[in-house]
N, C-alpha and C. Protein backbone atom coordinates (compact mmCIF):
# COMPACT_ATOMS: atom_id res chain seq x y z
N UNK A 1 51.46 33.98 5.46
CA UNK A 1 50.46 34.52 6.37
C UNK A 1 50.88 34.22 7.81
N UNK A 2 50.72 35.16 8.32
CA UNK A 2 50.95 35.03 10.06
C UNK A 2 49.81 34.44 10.74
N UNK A 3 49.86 33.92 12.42
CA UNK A 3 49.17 33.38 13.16
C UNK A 3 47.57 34.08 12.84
N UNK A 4 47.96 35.29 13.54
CA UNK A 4 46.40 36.37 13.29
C UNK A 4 45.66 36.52 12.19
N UNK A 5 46.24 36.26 11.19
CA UNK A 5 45.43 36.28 9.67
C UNK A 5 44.49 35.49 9.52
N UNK A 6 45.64 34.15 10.01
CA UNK A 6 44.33 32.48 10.14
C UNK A 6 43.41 33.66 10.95
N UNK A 7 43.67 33.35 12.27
CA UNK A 7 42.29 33.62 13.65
C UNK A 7 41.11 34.93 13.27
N UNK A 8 41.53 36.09 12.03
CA UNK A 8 40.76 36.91 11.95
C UNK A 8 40.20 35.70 10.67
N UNK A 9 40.37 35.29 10.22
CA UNK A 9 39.85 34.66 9.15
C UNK A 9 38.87 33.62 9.81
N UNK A 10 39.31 32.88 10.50
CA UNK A 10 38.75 32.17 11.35
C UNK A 10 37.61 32.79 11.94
N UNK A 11 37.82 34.20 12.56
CA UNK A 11 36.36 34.50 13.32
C UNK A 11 35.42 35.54 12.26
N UNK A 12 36.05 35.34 11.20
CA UNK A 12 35.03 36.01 9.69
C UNK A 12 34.10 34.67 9.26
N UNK A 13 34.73 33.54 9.09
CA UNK A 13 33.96 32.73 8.91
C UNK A 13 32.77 32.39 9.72
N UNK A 14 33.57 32.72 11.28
CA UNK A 14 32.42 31.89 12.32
C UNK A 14 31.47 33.02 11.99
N UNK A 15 31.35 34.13 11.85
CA UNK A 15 30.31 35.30 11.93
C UNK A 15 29.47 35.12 10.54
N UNK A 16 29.95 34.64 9.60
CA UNK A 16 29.36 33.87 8.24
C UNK A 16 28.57 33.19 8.84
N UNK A 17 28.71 32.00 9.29
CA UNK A 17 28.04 30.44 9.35
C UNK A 17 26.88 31.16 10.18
N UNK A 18 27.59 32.34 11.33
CA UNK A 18 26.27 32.64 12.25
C UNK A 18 24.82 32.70 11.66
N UNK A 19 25.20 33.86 10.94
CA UNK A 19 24.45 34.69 9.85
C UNK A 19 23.66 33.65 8.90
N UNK A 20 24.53 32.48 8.24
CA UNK A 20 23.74 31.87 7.80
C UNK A 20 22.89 30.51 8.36
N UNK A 21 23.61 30.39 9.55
CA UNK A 21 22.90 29.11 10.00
C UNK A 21 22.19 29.11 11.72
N UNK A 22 22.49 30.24 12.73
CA UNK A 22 21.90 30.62 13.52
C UNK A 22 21.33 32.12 13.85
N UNK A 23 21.35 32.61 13.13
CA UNK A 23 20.27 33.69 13.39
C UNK A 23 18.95 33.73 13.58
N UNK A 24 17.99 33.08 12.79
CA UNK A 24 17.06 32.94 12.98
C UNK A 24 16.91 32.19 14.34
N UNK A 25 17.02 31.26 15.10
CA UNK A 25 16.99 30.51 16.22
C UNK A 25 17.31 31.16 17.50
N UNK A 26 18.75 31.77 17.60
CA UNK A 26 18.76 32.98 18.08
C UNK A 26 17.78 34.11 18.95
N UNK A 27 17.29 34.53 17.52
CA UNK A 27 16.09 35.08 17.67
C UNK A 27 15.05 34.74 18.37
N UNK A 28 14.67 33.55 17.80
CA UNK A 28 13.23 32.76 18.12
C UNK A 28 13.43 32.42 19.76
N UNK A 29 14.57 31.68 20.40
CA UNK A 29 14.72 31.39 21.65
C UNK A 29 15.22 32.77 22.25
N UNK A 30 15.73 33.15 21.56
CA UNK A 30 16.04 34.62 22.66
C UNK A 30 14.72 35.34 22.90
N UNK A 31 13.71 35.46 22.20
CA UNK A 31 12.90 36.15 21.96
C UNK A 31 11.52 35.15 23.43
N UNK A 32 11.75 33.79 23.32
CA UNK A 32 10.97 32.85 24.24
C UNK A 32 11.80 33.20 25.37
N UNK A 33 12.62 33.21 25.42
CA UNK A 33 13.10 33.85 26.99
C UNK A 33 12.84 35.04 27.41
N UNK A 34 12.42 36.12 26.32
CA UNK A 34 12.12 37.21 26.97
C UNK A 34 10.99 37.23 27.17
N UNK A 35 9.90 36.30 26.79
CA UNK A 35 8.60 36.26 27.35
C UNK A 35 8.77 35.25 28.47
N UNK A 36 9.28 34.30 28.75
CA UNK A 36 9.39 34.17 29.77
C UNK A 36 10.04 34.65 30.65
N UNK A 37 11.03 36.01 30.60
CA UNK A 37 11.25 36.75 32.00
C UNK A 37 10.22 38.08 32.14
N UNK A 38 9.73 38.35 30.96
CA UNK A 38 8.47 39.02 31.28
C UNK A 38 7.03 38.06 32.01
N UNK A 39 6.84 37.27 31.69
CA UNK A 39 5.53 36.42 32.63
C UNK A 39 6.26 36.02 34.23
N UNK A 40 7.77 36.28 34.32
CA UNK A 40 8.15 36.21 35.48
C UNK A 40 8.12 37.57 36.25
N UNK A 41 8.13 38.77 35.61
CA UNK A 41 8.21 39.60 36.25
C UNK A 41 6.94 40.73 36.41
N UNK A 42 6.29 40.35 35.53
CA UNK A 42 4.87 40.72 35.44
C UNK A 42 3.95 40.15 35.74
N UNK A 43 3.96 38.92 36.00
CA UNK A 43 3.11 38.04 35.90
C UNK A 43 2.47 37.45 34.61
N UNK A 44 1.61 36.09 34.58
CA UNK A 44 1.29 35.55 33.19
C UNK A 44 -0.53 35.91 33.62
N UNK A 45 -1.16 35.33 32.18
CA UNK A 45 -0.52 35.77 31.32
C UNK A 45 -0.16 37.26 31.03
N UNK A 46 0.97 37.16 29.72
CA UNK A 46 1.74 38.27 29.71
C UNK A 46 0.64 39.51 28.81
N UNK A 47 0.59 40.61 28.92
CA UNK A 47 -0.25 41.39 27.90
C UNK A 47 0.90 42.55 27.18
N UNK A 48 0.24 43.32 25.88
CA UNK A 48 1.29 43.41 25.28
C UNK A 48 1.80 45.02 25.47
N UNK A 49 2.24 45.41 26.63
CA UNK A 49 2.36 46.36 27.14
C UNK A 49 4.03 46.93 26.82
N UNK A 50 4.43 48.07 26.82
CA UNK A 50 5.69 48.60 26.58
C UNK A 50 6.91 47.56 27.13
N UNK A 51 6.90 47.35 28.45
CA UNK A 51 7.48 46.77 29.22
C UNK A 51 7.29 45.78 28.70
N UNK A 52 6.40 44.57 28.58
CA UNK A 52 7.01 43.41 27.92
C UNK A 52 7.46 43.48 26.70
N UNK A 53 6.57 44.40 25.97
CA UNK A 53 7.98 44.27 24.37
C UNK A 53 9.06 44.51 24.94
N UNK A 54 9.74 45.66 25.73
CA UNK A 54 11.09 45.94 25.63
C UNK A 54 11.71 44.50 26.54
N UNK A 55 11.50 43.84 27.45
CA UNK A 55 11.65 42.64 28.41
C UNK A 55 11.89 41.53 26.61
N UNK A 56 11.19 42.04 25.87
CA UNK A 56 11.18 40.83 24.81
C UNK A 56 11.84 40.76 23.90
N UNK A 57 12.16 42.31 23.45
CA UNK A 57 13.46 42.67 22.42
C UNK A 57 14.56 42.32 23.23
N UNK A 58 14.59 42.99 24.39
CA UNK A 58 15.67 42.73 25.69
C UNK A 58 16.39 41.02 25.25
N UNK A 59 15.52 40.30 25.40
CA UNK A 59 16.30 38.48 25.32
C UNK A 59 15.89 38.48 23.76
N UNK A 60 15.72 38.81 23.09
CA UNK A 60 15.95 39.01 21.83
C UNK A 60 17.28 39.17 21.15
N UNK A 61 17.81 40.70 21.29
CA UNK A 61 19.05 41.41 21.35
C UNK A 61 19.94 40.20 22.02
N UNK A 62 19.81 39.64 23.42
CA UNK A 62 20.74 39.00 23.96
C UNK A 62 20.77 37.92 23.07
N UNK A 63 20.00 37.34 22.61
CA UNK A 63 20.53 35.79 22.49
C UNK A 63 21.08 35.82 21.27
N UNK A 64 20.59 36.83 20.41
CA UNK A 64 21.44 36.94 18.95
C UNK A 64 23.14 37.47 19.51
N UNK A 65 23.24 38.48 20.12
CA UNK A 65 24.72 38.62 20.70
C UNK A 65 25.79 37.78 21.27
N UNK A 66 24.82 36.75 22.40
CA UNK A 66 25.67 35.48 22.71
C UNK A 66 25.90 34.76 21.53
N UNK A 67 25.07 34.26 20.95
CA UNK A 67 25.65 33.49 20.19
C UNK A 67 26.14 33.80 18.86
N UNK A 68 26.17 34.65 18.88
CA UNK A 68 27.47 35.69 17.60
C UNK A 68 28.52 35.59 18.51
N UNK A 69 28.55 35.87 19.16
CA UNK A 69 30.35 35.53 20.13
C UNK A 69 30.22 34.50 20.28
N UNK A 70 29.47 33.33 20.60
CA UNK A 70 30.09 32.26 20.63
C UNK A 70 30.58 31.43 19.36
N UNK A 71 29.92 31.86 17.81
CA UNK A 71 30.65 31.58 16.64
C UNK A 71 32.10 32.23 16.28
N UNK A 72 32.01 33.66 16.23
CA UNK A 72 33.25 34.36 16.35
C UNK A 72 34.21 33.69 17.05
N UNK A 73 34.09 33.48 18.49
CA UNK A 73 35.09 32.84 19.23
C UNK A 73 35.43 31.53 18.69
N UNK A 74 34.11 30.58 18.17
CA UNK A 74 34.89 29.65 17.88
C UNK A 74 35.26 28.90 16.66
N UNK A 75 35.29 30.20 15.78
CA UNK A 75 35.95 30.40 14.77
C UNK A 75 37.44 30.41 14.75
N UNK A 76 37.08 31.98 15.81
CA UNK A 76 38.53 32.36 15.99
C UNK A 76 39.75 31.08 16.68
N UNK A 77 39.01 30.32 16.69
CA UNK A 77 39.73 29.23 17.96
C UNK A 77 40.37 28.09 16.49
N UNK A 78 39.74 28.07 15.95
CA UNK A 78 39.41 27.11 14.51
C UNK A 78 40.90 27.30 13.74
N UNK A 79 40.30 28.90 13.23
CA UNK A 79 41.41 29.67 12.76
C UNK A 79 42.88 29.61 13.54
N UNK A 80 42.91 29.63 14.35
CA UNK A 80 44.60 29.79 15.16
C UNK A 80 45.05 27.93 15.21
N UNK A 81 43.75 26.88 15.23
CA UNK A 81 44.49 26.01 15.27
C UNK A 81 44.93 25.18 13.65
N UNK A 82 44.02 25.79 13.13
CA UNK A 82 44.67 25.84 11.34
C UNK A 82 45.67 26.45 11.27
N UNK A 83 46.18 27.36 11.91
CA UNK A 83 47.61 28.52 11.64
C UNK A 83 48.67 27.13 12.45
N UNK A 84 48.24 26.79 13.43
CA UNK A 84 49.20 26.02 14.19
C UNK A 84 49.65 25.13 12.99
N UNK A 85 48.91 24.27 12.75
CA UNK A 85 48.65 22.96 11.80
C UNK A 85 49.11 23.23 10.20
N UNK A 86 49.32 24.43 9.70
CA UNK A 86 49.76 25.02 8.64
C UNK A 86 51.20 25.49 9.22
N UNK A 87 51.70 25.80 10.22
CA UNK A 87 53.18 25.96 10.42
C UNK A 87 53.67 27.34 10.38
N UNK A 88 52.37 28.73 10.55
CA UNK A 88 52.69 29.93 10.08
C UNK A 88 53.65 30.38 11.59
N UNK A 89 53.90 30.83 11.25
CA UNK A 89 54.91 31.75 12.54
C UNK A 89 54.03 32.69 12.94
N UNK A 90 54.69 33.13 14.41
CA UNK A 90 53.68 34.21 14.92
C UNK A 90 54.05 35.78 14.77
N UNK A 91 53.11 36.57 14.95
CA UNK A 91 52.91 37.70 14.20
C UNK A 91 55.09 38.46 14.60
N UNK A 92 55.22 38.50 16.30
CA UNK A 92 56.68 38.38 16.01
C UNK A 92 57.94 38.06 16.12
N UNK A 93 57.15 36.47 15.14
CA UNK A 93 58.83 35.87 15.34
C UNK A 93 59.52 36.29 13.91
N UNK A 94 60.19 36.65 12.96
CA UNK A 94 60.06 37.26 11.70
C UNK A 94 61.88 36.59 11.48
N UNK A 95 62.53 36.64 10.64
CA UNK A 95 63.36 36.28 10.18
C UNK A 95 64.69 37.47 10.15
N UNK A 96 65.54 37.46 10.75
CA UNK A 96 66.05 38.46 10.90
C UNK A 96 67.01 38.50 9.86
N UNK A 97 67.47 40.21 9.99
CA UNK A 97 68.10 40.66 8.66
C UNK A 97 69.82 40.16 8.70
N UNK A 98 70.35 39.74 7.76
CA UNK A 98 71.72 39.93 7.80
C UNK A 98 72.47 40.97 8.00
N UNK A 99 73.24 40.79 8.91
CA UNK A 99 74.05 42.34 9.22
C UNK A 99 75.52 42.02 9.35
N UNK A 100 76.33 43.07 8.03
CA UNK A 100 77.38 42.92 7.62
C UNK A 100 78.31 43.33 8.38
N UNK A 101 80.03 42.45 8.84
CA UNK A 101 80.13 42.84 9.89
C UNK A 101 81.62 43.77 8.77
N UNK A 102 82.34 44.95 9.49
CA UNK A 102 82.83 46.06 9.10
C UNK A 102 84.37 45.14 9.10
């Protein structure tokens, strides 16, 4: 296996663990930040008007996205230093062919 195999493997896992161990939280604080930039921009208290749902899905959406890239990434980071530490070569350093001379 080459360098990249680890690091995609690496950032499959991190998107696993996300899924199973921060999503929900994610959510929940992304979702408290978007009521609190809606009571900032609307004023408090907040009522449940178009604009603050979308202000609320808004840091919703975000905080599940950050921190899906920040597992991915540091997966992917995981992965390349397992490839290091396993000794794989990189995608191209490859072994060259014998060539017969005439």
């Amino acid at each position: 296996m080459n360098r990249k195999s680890y690091t995609l493997i690496g950032a499959a896992v991190g998107l696993a663990l996300f899924l199973a161990l921060a999503l929900l939280p994610s959510l929940l604080y992304g979702g408290y930040a978007g009521v609190l930039l809606a009571g900032g921009i609307v004023g408090t208290p907040v009522k449940a008007t178009l604009l603050v749902r979308g202000l609320i899905v808004f840091g919703m959406v975000l905080g599940v996205v950050s921190v899906a890239a920040l597992f991915a990434v540091g997966g992917a980071v995981a992965g390349a230093a397992v490839s290091i530490l396993a000794g794989a070569k990189p995608e191209h350093e490859t072994t060259p062919v014998a060539v017969k001379a005439n």
